[in-house]
PDB file of N, CA and C in Angstrom:
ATOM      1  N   UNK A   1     102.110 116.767  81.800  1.00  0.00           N
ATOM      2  CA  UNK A   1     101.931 116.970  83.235  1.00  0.00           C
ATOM      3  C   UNK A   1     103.144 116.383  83.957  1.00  0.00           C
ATOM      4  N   UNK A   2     103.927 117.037  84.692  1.00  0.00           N
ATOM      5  CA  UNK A   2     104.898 116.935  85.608  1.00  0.00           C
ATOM      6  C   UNK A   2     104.483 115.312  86.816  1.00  0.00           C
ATOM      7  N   UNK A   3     105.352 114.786  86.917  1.00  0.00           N
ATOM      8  CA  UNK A   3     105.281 113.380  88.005  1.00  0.00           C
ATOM      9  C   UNK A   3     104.580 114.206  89.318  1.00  0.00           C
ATOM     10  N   UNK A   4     104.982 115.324  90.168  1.00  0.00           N
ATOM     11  CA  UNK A   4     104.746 116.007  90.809  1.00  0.00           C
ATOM     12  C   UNK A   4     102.578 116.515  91.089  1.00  0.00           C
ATOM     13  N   UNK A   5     102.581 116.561  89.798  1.00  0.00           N
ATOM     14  CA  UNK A   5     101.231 117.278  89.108  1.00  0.00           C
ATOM     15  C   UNK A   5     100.366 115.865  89.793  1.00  0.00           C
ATOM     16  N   UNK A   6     100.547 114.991  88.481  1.00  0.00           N
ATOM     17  CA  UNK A   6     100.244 113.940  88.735  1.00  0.00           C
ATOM     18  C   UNK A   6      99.755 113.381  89.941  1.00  0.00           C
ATOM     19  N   UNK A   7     101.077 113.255  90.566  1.00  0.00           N
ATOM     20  CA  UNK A   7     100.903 112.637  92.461  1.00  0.00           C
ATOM     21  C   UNK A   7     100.117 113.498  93.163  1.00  0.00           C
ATOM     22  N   UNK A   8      99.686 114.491  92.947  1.00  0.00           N
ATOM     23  CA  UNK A   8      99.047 115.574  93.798  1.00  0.00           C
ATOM     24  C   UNK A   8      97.452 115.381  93.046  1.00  0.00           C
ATOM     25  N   UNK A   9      97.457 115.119  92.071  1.00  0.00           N
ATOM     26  CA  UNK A   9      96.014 114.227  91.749  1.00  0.00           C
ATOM     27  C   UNK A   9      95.752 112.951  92.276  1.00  0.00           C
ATOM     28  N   UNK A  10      96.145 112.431  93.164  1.00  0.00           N
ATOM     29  CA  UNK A  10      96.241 111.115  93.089  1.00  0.00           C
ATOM     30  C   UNK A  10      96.549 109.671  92.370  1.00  0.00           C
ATOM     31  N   UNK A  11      97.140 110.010  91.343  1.00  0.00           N
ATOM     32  CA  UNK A  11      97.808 108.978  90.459  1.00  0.00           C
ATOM     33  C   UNK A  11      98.981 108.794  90.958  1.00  0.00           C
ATOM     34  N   UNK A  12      99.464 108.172  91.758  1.00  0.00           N
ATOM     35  CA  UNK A  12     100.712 107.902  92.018  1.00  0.00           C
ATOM     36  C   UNK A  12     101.550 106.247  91.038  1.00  0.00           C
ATOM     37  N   UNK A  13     100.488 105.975  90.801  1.00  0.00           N
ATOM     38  CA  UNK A  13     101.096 105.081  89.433  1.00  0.00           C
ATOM     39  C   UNK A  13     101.171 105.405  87.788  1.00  0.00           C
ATOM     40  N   UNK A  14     100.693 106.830  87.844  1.00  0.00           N
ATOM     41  CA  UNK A  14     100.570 107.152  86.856  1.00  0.00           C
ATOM     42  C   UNK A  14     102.163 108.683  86.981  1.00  0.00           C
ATOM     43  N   UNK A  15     101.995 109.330  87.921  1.00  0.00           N
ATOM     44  CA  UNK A  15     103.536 109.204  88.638  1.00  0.00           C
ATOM     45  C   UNK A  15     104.519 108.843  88.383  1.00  0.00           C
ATOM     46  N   UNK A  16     104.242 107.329  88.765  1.00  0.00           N
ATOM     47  CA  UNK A  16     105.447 106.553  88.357  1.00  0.00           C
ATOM     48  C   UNK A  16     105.636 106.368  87.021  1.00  0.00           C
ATOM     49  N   UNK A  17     104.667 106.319  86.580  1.00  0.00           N
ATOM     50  CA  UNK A  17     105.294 105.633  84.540  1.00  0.00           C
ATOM     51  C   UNK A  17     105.527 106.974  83.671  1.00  0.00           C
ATOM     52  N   UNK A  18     105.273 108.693  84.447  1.00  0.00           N
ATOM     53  CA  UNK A  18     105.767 109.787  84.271  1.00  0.00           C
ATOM     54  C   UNK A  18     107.094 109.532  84.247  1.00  0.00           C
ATOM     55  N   UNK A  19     107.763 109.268  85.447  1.00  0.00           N
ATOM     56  CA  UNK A  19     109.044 109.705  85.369  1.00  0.00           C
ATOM     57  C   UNK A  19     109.471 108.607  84.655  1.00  0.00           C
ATOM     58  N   UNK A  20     109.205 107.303  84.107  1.00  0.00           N
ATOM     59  CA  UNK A  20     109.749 106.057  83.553  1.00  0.00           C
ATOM     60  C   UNK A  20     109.841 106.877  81.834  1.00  0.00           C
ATOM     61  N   UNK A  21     108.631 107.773  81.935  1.00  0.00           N
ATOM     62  CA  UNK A  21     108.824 108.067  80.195  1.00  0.00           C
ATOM     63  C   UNK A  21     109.860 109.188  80.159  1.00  0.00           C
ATOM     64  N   UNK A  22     110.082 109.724  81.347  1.00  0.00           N
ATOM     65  CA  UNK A  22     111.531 111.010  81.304  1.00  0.00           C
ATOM     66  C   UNK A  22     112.957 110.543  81.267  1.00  0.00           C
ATOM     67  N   UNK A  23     112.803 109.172  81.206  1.00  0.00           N
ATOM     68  CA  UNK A  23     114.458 108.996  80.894  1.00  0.00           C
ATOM     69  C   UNK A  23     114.406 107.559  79.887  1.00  0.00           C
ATOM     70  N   UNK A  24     115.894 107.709  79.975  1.00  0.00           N
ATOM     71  CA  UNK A  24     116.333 106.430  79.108  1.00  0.00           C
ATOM     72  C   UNK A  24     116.781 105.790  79.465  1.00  0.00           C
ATOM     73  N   UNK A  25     116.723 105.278  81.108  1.00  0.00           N
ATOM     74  CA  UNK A  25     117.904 104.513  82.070  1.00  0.00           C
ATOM     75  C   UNK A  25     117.281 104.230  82.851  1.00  0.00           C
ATOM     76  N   UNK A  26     117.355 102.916  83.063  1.00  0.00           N
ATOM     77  CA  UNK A  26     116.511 102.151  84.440  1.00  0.00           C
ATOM     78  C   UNK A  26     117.448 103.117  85.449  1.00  0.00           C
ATOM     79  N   UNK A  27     115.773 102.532  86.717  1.00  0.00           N
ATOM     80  CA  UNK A  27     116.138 103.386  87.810  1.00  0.00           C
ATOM     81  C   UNK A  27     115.740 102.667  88.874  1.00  0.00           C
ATOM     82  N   UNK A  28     116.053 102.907  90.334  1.00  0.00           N
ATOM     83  CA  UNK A  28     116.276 101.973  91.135  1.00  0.00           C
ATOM     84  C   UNK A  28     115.151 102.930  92.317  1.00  0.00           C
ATOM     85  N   UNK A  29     114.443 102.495  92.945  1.00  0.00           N
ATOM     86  CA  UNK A  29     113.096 102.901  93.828  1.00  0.00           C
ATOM     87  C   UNK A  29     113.401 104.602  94.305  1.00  0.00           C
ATOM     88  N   UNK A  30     114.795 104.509  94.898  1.00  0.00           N
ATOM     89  CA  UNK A  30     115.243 105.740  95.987  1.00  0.00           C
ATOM     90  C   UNK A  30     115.257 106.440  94.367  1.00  0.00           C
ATOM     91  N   UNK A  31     115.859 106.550  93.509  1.00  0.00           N
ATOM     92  CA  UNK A  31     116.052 107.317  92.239  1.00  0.00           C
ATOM     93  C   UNK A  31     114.157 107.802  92.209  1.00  0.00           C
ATOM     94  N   UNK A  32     113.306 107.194  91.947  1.00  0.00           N
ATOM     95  CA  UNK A  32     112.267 107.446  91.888  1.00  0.00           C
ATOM     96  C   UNK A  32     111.197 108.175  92.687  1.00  0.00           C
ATOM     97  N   UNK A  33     111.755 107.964  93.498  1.00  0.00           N
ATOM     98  CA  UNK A  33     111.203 108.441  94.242  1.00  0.00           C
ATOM     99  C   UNK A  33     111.778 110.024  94.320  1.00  0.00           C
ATOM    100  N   UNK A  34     112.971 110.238  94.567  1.00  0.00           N
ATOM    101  CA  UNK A  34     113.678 111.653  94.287  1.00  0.00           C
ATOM    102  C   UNK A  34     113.111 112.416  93.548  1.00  0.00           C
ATOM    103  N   UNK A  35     112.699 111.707  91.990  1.00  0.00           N
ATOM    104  CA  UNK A  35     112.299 112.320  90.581  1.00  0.00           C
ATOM    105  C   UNK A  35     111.051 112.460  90.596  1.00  0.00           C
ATOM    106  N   UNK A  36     110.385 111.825  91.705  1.00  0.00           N
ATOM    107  CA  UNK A  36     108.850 112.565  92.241  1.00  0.00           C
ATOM    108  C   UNK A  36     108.764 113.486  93.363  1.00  0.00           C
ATOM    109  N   UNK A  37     110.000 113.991  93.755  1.00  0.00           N
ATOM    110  CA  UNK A  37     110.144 114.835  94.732  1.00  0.00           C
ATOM    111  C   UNK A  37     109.404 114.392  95.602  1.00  0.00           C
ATOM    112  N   UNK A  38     109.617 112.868  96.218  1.00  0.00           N
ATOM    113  CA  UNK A  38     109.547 112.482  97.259  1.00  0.00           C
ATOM    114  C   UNK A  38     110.968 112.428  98.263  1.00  0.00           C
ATOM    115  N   UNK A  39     110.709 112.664  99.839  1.00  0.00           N
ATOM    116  CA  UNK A  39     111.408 112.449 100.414  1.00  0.00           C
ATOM    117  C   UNK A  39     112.185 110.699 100.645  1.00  0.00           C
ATOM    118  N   UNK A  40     113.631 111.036 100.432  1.00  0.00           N
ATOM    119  CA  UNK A  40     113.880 109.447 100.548  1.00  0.00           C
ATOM    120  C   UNK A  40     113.792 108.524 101.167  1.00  0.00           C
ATOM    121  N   UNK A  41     113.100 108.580 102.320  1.00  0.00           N
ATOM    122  CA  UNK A  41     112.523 108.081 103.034  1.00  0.00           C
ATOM    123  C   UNK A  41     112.516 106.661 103.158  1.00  0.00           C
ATOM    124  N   UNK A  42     113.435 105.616 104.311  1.00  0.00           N
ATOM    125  CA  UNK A  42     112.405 104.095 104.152  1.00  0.00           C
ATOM    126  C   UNK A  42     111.340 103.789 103.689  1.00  0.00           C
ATOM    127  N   UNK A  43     110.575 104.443 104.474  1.00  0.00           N
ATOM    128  CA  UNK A  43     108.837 104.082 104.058  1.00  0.00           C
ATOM    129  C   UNK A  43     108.290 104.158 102.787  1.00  0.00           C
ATOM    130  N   UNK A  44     108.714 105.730 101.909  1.00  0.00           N
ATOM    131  CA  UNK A  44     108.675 106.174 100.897  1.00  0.00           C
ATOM    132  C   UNK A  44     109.275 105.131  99.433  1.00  0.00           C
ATOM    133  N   UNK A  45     110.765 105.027 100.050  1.00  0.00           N
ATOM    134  CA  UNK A  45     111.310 103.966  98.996  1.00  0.00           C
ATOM    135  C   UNK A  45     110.842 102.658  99.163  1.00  0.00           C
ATOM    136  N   UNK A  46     110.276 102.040 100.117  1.00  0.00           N
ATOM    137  CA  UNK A  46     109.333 100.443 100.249  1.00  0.00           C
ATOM    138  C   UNK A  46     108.207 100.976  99.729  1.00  0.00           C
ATOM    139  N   UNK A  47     107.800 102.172  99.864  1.00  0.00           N
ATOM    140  CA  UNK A  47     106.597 102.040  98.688  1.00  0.00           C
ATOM    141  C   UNK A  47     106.167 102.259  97.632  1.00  0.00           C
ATOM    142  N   UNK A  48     107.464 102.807  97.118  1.00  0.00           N
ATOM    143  CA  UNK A  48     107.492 102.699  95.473  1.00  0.00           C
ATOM    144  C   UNK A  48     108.284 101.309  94.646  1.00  0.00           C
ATOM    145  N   UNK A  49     108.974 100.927  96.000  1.00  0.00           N
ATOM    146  CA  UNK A  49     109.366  99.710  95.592  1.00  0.00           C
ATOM    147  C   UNK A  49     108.142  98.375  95.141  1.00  0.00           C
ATOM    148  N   UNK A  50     107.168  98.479  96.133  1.00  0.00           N
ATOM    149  CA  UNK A  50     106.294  97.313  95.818  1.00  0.00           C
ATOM    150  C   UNK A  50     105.679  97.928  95.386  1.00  0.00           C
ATOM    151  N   UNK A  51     105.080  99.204  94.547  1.00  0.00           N
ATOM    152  CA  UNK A  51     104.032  99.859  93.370  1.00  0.00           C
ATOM    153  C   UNK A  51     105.050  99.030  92.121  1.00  0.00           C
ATOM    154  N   UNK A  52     106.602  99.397  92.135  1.00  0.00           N
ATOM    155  CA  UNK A  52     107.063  98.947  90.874  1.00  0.00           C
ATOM    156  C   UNK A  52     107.213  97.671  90.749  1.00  0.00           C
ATOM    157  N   UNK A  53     107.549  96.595  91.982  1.00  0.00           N
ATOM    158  CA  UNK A  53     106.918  95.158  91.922  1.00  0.00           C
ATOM    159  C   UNK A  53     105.702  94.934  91.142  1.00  0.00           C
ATOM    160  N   UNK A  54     104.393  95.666  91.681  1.00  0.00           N
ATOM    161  CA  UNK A  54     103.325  94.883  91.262  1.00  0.00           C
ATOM    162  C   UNK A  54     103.557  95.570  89.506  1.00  0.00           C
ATOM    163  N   UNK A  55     103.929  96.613  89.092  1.00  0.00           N
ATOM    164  CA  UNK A  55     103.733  97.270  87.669  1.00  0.00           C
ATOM    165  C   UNK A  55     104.546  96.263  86.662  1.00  0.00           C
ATOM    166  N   UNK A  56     105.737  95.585  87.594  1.00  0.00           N
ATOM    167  CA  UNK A  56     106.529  94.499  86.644  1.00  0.00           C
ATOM    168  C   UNK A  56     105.846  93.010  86.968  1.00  0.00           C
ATOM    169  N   UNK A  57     104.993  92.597  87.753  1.00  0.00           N
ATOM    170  CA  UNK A  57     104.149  91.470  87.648  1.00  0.00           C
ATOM    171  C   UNK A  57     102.686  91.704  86.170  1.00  0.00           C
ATOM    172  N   UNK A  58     102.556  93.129  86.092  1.00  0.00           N
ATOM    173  CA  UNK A  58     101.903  93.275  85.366  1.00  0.00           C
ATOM    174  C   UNK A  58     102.435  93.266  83.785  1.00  0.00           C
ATOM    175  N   UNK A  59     103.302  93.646  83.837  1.00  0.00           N
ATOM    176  CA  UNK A  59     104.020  93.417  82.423  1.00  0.00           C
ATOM    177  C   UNK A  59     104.047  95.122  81.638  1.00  0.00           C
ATOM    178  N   UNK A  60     104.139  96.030  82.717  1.00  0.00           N
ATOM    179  CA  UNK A  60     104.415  97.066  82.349  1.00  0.00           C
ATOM    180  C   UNK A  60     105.953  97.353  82.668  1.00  0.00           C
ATOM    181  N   UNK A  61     106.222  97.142  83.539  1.00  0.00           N
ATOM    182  CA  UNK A  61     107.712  97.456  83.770  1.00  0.00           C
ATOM    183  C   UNK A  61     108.724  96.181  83.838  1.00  0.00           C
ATOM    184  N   UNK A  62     109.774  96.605  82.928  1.00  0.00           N
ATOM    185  CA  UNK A  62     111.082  95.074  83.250  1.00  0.00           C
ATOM    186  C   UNK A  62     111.644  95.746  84.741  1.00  0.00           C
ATOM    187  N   UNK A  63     112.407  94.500  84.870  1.00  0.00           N
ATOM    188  CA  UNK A  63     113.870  95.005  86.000  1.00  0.00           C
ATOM    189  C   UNK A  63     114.417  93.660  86.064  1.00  0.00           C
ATOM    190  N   UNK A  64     115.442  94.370  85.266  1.00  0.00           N
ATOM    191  CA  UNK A  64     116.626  93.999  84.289  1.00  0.00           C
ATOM    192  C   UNK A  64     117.490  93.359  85.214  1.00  0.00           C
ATOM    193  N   UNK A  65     117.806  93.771  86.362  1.00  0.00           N
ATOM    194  CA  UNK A  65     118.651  93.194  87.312  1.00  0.00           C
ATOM    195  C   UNK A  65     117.464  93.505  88.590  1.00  0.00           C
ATOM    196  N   UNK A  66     117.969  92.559  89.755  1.00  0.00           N
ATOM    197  CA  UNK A  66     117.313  92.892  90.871  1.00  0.00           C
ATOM    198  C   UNK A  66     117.058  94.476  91.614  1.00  0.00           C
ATOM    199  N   UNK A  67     115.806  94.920  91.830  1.00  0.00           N
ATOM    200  CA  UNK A  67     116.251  96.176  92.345  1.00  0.00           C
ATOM    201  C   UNK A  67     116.246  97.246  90.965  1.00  0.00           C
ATOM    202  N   UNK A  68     116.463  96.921  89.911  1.00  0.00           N
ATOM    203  CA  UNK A  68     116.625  98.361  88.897  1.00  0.00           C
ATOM    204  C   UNK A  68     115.409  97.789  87.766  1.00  0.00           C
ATOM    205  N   UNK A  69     114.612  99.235  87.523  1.00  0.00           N
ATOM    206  CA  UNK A  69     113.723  99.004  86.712  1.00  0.00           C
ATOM    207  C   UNK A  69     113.218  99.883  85.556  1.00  0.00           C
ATOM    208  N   UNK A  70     112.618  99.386  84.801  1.00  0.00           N
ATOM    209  CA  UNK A  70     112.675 100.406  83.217  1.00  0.00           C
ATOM    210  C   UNK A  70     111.590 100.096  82.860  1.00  0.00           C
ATOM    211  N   UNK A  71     110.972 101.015  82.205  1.00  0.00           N
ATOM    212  CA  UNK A  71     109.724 100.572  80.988  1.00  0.00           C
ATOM    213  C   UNK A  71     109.960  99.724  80.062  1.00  0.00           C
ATOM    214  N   UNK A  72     108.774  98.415  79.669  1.00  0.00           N
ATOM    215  CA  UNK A  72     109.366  97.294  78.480  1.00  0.00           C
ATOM    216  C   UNK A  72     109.679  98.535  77.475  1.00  0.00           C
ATOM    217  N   UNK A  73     109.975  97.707  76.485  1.00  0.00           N
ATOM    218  CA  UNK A  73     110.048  98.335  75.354  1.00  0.00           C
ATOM    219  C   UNK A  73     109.331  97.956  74.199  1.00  0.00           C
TER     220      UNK A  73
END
């Protein structure tokens, strides 16, 4: 199922760890948001920013440097 698919079900965290399994390269909120064919939006990128905050308090996602983030491994 497409990140797109997904978000239109209401999983928008499930969304997010879509497009985390489509690449091999941390990615930084505005990137993510793009790759969910979201508009880039302030609002949009602060709120995938603190979805991927809380997903790396959880111990699903690193970010490796401030701001850029990847699936552990």
């Amino acid at each position: 199922m497409l990140a797109a698919e997904l978000q239109a079900a209401g999983g928008r965290t499930a969304a997010l760890l879509a497009v985390f399994a489509q690449t091999d390269r941390p990615l930084r909120a505005r990137g993510v948001c793009e790759a969910m064919g979201l508009e880039p939006a302030p609002n949009n990128i602060n709120d995938v920013r603190l979805k991927l905050k809380r997903l790396t308090g959880r111990n699903i996602l690193a970010e490796p440097e401030p701001g850029l983030f990847a699936l552990r491994p």
